[in-house]
PDB file of N, CA and C in Angstrom:
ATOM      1  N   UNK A   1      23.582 -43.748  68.656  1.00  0.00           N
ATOM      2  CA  UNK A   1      24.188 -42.975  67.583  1.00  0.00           C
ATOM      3  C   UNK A   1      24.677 -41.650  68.152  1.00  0.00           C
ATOM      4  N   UNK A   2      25.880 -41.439  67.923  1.00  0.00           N
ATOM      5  CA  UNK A   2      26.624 -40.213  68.187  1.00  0.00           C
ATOM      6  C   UNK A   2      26.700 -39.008  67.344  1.00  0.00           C
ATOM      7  N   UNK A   3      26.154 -37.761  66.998  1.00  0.00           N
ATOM      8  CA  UNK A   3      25.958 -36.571  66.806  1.00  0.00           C
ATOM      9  C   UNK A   3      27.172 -35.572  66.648  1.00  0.00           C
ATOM     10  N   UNK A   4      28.262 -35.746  65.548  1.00  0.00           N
ATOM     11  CA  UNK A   4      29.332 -35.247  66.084  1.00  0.00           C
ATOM     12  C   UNK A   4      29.377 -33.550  66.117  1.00  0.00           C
ATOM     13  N   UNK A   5      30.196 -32.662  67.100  1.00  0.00           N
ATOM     14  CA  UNK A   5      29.737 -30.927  67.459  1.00  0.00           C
ATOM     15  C   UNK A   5      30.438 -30.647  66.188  1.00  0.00           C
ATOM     16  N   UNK A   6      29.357 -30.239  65.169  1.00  0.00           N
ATOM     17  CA  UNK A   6      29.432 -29.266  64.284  1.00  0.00           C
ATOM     18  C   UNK A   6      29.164 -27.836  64.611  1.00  0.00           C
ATOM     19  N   UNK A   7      30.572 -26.957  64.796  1.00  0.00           N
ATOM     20  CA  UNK A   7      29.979 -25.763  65.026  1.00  0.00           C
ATOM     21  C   UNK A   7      29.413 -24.458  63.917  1.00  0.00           C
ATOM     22  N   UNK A   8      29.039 -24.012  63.429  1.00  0.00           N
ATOM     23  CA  UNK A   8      28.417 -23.235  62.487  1.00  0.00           C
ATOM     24  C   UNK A   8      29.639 -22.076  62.135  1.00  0.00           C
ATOM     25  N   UNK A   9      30.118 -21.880  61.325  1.00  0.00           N
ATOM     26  CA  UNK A   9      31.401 -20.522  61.663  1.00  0.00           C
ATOM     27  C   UNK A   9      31.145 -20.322  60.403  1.00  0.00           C
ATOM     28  N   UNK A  10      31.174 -19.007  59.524  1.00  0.00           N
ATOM     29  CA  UNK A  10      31.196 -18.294  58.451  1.00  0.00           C
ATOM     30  C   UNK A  10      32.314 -18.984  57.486  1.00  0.00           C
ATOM     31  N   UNK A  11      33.559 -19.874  58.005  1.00  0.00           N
ATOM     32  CA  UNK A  11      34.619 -20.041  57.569  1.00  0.00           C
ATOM     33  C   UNK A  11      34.576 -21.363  57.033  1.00  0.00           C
ATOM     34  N   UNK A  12      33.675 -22.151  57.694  1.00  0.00           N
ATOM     35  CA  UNK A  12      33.029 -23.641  57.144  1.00  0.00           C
ATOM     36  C   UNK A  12      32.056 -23.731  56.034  1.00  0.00           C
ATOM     37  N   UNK A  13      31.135 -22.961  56.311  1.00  0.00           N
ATOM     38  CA  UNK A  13      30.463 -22.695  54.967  1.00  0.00           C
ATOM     39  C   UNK A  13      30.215 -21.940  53.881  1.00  0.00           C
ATOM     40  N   UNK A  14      30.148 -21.841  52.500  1.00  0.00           N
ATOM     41  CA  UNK A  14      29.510 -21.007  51.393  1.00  0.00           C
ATOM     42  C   UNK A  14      30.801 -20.707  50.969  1.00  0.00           C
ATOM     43  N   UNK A  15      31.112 -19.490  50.290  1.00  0.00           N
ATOM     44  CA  UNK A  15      31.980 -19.400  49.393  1.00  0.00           C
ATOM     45  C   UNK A  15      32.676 -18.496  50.422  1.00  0.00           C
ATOM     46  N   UNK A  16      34.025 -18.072  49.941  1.00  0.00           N
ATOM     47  CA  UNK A  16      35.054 -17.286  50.662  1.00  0.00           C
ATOM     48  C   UNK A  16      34.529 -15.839  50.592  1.00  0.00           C
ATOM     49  N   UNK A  17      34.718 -15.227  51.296  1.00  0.00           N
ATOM     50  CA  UNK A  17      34.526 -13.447  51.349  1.00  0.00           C
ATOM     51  C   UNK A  17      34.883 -12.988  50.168  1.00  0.00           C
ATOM     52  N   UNK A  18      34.011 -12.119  49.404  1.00  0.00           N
ATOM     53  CA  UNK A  18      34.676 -11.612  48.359  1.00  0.00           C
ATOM     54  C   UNK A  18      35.753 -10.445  48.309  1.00  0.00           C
ATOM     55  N   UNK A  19      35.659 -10.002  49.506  1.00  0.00           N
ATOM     56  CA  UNK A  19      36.534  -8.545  50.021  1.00  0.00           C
ATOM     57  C   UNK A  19      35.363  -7.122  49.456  1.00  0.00           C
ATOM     58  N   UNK A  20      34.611  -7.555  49.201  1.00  0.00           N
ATOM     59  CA  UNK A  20      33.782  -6.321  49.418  1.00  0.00           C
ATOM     60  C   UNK A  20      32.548  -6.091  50.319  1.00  0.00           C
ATOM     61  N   UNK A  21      32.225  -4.409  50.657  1.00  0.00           N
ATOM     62  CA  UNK A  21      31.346  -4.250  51.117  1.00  0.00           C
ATOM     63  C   UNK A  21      29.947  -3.708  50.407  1.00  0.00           C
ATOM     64  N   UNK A  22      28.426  -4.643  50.921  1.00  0.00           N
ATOM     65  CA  UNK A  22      27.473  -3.958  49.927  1.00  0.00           C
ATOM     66  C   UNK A  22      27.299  -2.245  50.507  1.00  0.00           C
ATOM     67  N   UNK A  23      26.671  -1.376  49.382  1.00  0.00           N
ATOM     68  CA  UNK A  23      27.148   0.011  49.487  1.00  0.00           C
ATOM     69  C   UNK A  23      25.558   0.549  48.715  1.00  0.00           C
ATOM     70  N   UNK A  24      24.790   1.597  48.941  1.00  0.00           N
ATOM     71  CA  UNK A  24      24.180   1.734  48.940  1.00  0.00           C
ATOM     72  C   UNK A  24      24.281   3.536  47.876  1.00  0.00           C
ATOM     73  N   UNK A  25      24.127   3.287  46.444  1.00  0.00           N
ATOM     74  CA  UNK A  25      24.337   4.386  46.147  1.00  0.00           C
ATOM     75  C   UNK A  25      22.897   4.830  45.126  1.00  0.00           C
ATOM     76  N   UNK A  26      22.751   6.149  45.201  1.00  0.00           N
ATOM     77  CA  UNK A  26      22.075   6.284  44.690  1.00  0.00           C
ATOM     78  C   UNK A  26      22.117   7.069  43.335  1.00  0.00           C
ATOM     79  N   UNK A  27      21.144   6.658  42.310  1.00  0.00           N
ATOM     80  CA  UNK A  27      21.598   7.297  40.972  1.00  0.00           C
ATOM     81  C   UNK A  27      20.154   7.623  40.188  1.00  0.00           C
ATOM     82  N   UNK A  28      19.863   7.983  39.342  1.00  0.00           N
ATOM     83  CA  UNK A  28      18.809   8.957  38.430  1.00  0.00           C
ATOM     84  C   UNK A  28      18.266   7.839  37.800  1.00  0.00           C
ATOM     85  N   UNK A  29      17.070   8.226  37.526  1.00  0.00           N
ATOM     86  CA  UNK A  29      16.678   6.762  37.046  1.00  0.00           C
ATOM     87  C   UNK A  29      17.199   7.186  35.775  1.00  0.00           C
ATOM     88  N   UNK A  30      17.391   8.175  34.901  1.00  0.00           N
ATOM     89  CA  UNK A  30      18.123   8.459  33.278  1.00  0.00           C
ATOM     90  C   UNK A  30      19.588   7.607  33.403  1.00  0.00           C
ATOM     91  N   UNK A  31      20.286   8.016  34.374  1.00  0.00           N
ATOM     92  CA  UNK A  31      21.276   6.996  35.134  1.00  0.00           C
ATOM     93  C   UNK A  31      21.617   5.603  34.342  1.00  0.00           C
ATOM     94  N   UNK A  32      20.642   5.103  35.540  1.00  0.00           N
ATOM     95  CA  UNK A  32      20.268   3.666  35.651  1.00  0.00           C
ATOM     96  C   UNK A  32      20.033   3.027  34.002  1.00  0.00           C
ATOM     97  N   UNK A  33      18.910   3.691  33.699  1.00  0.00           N
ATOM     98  CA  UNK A  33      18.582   3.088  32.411  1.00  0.00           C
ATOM     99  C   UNK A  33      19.806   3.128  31.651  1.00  0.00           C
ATOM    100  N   UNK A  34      20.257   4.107  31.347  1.00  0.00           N
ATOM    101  CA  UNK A  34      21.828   3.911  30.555  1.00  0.00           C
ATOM    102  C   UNK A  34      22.727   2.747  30.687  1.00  0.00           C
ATOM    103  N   UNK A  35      22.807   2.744  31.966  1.00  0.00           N
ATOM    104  CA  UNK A  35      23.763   1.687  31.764  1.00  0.00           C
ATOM    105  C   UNK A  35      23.151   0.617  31.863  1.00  0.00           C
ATOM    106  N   UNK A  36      21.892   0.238  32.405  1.00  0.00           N
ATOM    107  CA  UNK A  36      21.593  -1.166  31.618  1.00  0.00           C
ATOM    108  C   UNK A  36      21.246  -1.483  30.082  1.00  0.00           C
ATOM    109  N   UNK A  37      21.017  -0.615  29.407  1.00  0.00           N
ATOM    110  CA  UNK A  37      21.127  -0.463  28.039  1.00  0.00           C
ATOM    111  C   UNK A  37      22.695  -0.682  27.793  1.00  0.00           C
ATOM    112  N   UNK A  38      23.143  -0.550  28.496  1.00  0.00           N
ATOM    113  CA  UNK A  38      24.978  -0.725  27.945  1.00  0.00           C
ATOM    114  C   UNK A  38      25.327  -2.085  28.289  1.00  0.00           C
ATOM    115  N   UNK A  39      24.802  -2.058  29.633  1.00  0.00           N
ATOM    116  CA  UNK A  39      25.778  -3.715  30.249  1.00  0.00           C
ATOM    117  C   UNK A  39      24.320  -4.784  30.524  1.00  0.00           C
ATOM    118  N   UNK A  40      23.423  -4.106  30.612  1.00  0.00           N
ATOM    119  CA  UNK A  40      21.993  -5.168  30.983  1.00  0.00           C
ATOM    120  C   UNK A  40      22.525  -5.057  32.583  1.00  0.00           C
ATOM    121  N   UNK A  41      20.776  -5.617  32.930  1.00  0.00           N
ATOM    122  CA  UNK A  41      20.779  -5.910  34.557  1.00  0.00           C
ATOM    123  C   UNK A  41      22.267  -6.548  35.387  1.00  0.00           C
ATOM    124  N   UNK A  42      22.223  -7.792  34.503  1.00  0.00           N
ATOM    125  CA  UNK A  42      23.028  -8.639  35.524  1.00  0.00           C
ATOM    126  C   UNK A  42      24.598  -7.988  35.518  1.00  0.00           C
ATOM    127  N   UNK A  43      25.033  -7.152  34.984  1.00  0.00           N
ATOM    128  CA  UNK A  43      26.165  -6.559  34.788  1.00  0.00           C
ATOM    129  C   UNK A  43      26.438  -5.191  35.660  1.00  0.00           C
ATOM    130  N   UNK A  44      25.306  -4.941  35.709  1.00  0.00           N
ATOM    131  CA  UNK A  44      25.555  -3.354  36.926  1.00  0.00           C
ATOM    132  C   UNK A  44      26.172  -3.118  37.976  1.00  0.00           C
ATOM    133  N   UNK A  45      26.201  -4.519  38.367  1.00  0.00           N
ATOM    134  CA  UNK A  45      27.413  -3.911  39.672  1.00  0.00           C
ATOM    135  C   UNK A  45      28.513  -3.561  38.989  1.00  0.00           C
ATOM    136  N   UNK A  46      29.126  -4.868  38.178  1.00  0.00           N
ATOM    137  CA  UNK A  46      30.360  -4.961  38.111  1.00  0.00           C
ATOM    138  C   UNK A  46      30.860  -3.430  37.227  1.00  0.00           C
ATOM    139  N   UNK A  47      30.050  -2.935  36.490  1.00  0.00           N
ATOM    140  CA  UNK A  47      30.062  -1.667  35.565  1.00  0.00           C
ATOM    141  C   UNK A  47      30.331  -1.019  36.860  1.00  0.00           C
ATOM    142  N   UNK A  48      29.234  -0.560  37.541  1.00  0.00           N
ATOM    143  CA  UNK A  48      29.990   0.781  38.745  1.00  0.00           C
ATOM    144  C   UNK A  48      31.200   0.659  39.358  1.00  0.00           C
ATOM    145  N   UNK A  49      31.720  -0.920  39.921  1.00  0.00           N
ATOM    146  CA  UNK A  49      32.790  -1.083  40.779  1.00  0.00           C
ATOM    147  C   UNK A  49      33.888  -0.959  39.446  1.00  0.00           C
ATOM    148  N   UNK A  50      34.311  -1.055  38.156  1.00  0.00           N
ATOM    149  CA  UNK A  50      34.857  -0.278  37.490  1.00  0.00           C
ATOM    150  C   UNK A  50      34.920   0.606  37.201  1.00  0.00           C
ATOM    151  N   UNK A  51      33.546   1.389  36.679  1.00  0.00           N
ATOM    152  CA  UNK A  51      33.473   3.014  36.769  1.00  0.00           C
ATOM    153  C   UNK A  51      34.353   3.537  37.803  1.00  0.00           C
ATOM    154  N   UNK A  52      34.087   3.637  39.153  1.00  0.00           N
ATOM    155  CA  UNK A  52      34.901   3.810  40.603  1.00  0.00           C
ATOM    156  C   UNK A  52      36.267   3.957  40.372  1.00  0.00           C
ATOM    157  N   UNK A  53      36.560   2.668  40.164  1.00  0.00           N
ATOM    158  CA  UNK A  53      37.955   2.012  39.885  1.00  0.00           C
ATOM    159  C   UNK A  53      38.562   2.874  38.890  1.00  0.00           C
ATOM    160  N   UNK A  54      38.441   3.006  38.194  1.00  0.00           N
ATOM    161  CA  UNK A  54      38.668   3.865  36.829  1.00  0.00           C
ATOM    162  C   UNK A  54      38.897   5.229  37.062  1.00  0.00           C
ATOM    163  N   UNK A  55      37.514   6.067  37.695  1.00  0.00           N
ATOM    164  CA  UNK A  55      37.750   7.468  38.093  1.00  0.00           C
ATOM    165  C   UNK A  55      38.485   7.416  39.594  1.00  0.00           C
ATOM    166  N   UNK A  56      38.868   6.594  40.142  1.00  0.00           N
ATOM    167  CA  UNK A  56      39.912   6.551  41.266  1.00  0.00           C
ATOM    168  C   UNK A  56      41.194   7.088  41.038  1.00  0.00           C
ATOM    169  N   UNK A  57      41.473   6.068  40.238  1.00  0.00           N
ATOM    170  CA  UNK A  57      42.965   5.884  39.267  1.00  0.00           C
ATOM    171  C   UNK A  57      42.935   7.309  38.937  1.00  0.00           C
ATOM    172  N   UNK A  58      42.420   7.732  37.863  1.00  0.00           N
ATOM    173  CA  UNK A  58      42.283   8.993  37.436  1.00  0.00           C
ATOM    174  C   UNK A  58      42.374  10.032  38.130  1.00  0.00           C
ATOM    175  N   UNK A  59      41.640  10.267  39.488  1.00  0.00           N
ATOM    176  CA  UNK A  59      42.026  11.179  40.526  1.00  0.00           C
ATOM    177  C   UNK A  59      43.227  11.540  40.819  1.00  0.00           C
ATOM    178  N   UNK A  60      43.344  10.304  41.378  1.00  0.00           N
ATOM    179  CA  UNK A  60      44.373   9.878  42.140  1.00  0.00           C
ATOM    180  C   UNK A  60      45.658  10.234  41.803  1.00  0.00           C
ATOM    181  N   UNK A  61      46.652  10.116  40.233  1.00  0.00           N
ATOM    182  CA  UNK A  61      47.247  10.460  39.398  1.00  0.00           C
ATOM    183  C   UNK A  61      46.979  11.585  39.071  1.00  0.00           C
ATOM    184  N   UNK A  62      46.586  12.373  39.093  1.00  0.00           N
ATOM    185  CA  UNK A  62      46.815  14.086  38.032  1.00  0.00           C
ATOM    186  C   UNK A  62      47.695  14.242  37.363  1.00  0.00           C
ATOM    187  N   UNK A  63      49.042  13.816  38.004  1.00  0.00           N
ATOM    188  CA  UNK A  63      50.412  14.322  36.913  1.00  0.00           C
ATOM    189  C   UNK A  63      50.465  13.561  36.020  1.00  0.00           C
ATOM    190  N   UNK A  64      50.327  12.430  36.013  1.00  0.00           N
ATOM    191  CA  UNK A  64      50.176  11.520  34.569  1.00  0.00           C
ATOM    192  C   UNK A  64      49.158  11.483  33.268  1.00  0.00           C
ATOM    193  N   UNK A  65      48.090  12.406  34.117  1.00  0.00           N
ATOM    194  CA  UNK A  65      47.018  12.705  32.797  1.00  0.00           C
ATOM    195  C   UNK A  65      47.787  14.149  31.982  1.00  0.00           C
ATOM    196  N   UNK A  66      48.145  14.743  33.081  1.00  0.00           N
ATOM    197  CA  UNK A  66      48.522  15.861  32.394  1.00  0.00           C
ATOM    198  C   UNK A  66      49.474  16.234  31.808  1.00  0.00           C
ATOM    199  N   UNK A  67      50.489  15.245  31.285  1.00  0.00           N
ATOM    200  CA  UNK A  67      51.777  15.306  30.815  1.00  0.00           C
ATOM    201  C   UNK A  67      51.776  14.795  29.176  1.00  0.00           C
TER     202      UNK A  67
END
């Protein structure tokens, strides 16, 4: 019986890259509790990587808030 060379590569298995990196931030636990009272546990990432997203935009633009 022949064994065929399976090589192991990130690109063969599991799901595709999501394009993000994990990030390590830190926040208050008054914070924290808030927004899982808003979105619950399983929702917290996705709440900050919008929060972000949101006050990015916002930065980013000045002349359009202010007009």
């Amino acid at each position: 019986m022949e064994i065929a060379d399976m090589t192991v590569s990130d690109e063969a298995m599991g799901r595709r890259p999501l394009g993000m990196k994990p990030t390590t931030v830190r926040l208050s636990e008054e914070t924290i509790s808030r927004i899982d009272a808003l979105v619950g546990n399983r929702r917290f990432a996705l709440f900050v990587r919008e929060a972000v997203e949101n006050e990015l935009r916002r930065r980013e633009e000045p002349e359009k808030a202010k007009d």
